[in-house]
Protein backbone atom coordinates (compact mmCIF):
# COMPACT_ATOMS: atom_id res chain seq x y z
CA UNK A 1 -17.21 -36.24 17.62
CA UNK A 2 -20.22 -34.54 16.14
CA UNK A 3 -21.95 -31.79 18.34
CA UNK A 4 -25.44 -30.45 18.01
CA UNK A 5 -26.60 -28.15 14.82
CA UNK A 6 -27.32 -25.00 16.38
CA UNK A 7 -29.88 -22.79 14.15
CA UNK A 8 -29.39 -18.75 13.09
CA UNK A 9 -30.60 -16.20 11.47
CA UNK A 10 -28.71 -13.59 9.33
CA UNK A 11 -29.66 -10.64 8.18
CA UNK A 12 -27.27 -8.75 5.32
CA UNK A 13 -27.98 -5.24 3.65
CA UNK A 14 -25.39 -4.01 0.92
CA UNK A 15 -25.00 -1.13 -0.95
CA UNK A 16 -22.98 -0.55 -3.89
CA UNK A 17 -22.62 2.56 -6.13
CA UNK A 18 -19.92 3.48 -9.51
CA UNK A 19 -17.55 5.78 -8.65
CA UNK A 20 -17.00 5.38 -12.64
CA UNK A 21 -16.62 2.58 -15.11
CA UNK A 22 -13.55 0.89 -13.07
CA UNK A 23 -14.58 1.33 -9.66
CA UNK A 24 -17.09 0.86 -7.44
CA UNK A 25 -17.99 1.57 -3.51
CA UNK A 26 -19.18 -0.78 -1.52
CA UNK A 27 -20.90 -1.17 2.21
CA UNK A 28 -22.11 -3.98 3.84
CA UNK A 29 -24.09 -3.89 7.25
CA UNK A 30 -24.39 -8.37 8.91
CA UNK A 31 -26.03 -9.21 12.25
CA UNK A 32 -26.28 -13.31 13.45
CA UNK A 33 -28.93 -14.04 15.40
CA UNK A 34 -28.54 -17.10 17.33
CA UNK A 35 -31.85 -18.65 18.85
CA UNK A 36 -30.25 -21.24 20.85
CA UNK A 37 -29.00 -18.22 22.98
CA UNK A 38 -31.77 -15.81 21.98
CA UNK A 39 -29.37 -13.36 21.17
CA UNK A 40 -27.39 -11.20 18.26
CA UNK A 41 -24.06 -13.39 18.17
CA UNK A 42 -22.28 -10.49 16.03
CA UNK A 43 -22.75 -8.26 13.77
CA UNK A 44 -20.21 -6.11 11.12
CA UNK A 45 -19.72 -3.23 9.28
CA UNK A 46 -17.62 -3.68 5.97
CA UNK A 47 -16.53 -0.88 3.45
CA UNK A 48 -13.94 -0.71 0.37
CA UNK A 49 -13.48 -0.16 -2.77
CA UNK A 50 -13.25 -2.24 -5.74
CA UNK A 51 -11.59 -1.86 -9.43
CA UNK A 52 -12.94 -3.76 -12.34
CA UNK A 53 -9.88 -5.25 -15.34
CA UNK A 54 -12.56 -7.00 -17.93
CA UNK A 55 -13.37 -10.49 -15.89
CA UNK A 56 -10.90 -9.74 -13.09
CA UNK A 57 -11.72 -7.06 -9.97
CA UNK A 58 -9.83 -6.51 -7.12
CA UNK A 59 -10.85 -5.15 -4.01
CA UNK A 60 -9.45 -3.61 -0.46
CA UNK A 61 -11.69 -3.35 2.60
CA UNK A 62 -11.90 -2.97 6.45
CA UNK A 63 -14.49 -4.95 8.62
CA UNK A 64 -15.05 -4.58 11.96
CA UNK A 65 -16.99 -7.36 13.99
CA UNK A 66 -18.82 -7.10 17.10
CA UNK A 67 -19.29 -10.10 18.54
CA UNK A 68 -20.63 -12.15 21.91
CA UNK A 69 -18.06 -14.94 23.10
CA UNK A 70 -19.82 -15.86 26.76
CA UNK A 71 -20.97 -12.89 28.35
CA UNK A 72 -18.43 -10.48 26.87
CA UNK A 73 -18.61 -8.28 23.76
CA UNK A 74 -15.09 -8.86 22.16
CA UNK A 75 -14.17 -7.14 19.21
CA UNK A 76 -12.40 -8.02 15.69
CA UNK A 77 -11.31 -6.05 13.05
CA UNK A 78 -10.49 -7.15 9.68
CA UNK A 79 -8.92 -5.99 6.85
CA UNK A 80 -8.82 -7.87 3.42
CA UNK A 81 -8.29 -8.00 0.00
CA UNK A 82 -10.71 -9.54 -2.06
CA UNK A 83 -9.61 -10.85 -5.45
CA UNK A 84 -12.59 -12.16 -8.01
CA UNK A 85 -12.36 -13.67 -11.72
CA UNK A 86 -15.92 -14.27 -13.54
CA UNK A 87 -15.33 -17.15 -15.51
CA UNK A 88 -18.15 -16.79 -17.76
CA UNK A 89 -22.37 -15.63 -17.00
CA UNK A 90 -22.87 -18.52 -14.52
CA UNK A 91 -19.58 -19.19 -12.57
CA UNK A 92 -17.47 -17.10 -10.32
CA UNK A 93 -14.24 -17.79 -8.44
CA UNK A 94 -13.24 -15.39 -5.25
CA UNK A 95 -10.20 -15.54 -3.21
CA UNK A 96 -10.25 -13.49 0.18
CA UNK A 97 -6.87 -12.94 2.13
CA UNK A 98 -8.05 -11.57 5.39
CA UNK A 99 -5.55 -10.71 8.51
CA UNK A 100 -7.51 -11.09 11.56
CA UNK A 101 -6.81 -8.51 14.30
CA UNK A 102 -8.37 -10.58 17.38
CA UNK A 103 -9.42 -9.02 20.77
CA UNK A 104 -8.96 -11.94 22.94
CA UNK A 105 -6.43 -14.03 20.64
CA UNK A 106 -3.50 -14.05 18.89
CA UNK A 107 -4.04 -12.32 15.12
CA UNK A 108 -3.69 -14.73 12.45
CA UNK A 109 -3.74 -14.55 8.10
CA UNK A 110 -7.25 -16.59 6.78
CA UNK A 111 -7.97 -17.25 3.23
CA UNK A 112 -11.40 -17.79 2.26
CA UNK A 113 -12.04 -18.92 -1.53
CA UNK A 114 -15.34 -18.97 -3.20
CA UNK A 115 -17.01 -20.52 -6.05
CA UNK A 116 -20.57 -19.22 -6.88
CA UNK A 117 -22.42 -20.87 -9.49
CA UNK A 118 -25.64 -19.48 -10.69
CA UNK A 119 -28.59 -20.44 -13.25
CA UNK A 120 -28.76 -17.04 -14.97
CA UNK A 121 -32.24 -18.21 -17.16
CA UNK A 122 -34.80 -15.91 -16.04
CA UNK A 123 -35.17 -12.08 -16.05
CA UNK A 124 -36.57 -10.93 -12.36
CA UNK A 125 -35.12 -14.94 -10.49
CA UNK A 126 -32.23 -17.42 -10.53
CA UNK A 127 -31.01 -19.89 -7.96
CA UNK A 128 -27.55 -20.18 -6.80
CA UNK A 129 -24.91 -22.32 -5.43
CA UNK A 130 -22.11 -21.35 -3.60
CA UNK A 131 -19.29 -23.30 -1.69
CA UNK A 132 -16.74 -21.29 0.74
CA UNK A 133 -13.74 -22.83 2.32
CA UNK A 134 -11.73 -21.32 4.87
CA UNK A 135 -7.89 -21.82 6.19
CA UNK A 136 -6.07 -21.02 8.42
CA UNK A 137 -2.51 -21.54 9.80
CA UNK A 138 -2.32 -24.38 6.78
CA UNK A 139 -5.30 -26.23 7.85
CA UNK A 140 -9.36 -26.02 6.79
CA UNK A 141 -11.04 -23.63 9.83
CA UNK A 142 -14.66 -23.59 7.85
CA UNK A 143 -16.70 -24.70 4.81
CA UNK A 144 -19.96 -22.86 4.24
CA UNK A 145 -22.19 -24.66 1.63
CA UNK A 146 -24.61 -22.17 -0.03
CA UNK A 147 -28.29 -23.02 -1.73
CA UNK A 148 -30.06 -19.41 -2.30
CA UNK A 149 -32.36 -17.80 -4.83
CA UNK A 150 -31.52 -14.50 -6.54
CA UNK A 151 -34.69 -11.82 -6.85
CA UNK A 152 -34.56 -9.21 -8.89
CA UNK A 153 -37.26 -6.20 -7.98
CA UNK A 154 -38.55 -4.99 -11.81
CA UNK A 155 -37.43 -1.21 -12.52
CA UNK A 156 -35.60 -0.72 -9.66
CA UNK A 157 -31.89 -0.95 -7.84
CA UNK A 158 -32.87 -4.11 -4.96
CA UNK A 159 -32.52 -7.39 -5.16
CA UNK A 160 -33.52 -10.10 -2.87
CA UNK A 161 -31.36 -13.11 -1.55
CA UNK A 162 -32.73 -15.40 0.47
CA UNK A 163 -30.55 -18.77 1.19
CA UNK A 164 -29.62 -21.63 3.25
CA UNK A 165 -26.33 -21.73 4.38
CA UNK A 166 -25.01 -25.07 6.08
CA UNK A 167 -21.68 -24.40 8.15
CA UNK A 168 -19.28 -26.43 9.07
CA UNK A 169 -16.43 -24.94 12.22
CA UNK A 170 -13.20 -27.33 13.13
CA UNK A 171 -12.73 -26.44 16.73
CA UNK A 172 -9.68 -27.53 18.26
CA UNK A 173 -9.88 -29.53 21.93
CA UNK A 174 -8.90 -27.22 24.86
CA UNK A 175 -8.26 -30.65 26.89
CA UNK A 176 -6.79 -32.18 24.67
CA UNK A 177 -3.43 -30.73 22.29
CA UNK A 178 -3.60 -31.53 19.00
CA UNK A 179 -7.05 -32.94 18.72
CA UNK A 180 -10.38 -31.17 17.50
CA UNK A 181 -14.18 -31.61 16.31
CA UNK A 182 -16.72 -29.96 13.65
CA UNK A 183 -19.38 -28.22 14.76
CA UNK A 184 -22.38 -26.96 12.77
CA UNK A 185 -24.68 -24.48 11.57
CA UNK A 186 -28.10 -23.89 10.23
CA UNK A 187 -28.70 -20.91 8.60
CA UNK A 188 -31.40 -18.83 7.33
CA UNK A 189 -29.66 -15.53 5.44
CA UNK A 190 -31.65 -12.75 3.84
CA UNK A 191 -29.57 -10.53 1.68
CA UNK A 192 -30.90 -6.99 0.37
CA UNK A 193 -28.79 -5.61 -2.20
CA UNK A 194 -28.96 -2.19 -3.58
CA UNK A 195 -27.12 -1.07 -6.10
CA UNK A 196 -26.39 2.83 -7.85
């Protein structure tokens, strides 16, 4: 059984600077807002580091995710390792292997891989497309389907990147064992990225 879309917004500021030609520092700063509640659903802080081998990078970082579930403020916190290949201009493949140190539940390993496909063909703009699936515990948890365009802001370190995200959850049945339904999102992101 299908149950309603529900419709948020997110709002996502990076930063990145070099450390040197290798590696690089990264923080991110997420908030959801959820308008069927009329409320921030979480929000995260994420730092780490990556190091860059040619097309390959690797990455460690620690999240930590506020988040509403009811009326209570439950926290996460998340450490992963992010591992990226660029397999040429317009195609990248990222593999995530997150442990999940849950508040309320028991903690649990989730891999999240990542193509992104973009038209690099003009200077300052460029659409993308990006597909993210999640598992968990051997099954699929989440698939995030991607549409977005890529702004660059002329002579200086910001870009732009506003997208459409269309989510898909598997929630399993609390009445019923073994059994479970997808539920959906609509979602309007706006990314500001600034890198040093």
């Amino acid at each position: 059984m299908f149950s309603q879309s529900v419709f948020e917004d997110w709002i996502n500021i990076d930063v990145a600077g070099e450390i040197n030609k290798k590696f690089e520092l990264k923080i991110e700063y997420q908030h959801k807002y959820n308008h069927e509640d009329n409320r921030i659903r979480s929000s995260h802080v994420d730092m780490g580091v990556t190091y860059k081998i040619n097309k390959f990078s690797i990455g460690g970082f620690y999240r930590e995710i506020y988040e509403m579930k009811g009326d209570n403020r439950v926290t996460e916190l998340r450490p992963h390792l992010d591992l990226s290949y660029k397999i040429n201009d317009n195609l990248k493949i990222r593999l995530r292997n997150e442990y999940r140190i849950k508040e309320l539940k028991d903690n649990v390993f989730r891999y999240r891989l990542r193509l992104a496909y973009s038209l690099n063909v003009w200077d300052n703009y460029n659409p993308f497309f990006q597909n993210e699936i999640n598992l968990s515990e051997g099954s699929l948890v989440r698939d995030r389907v991607i549409l977005g365009l890529s702004i660059n802001i002329k002579n200086s370190p910001f870009k732009i990147k506003p997208s459409y995200i269309f989510e898909s959850n598997r929630k399993e049945s609390s009445s019923e064992p073994n059994s479970f339904s997808w539920s959906f999102r609509n979602i309007l992101k706006i990314a500001c990225n600034i890198k040093f």
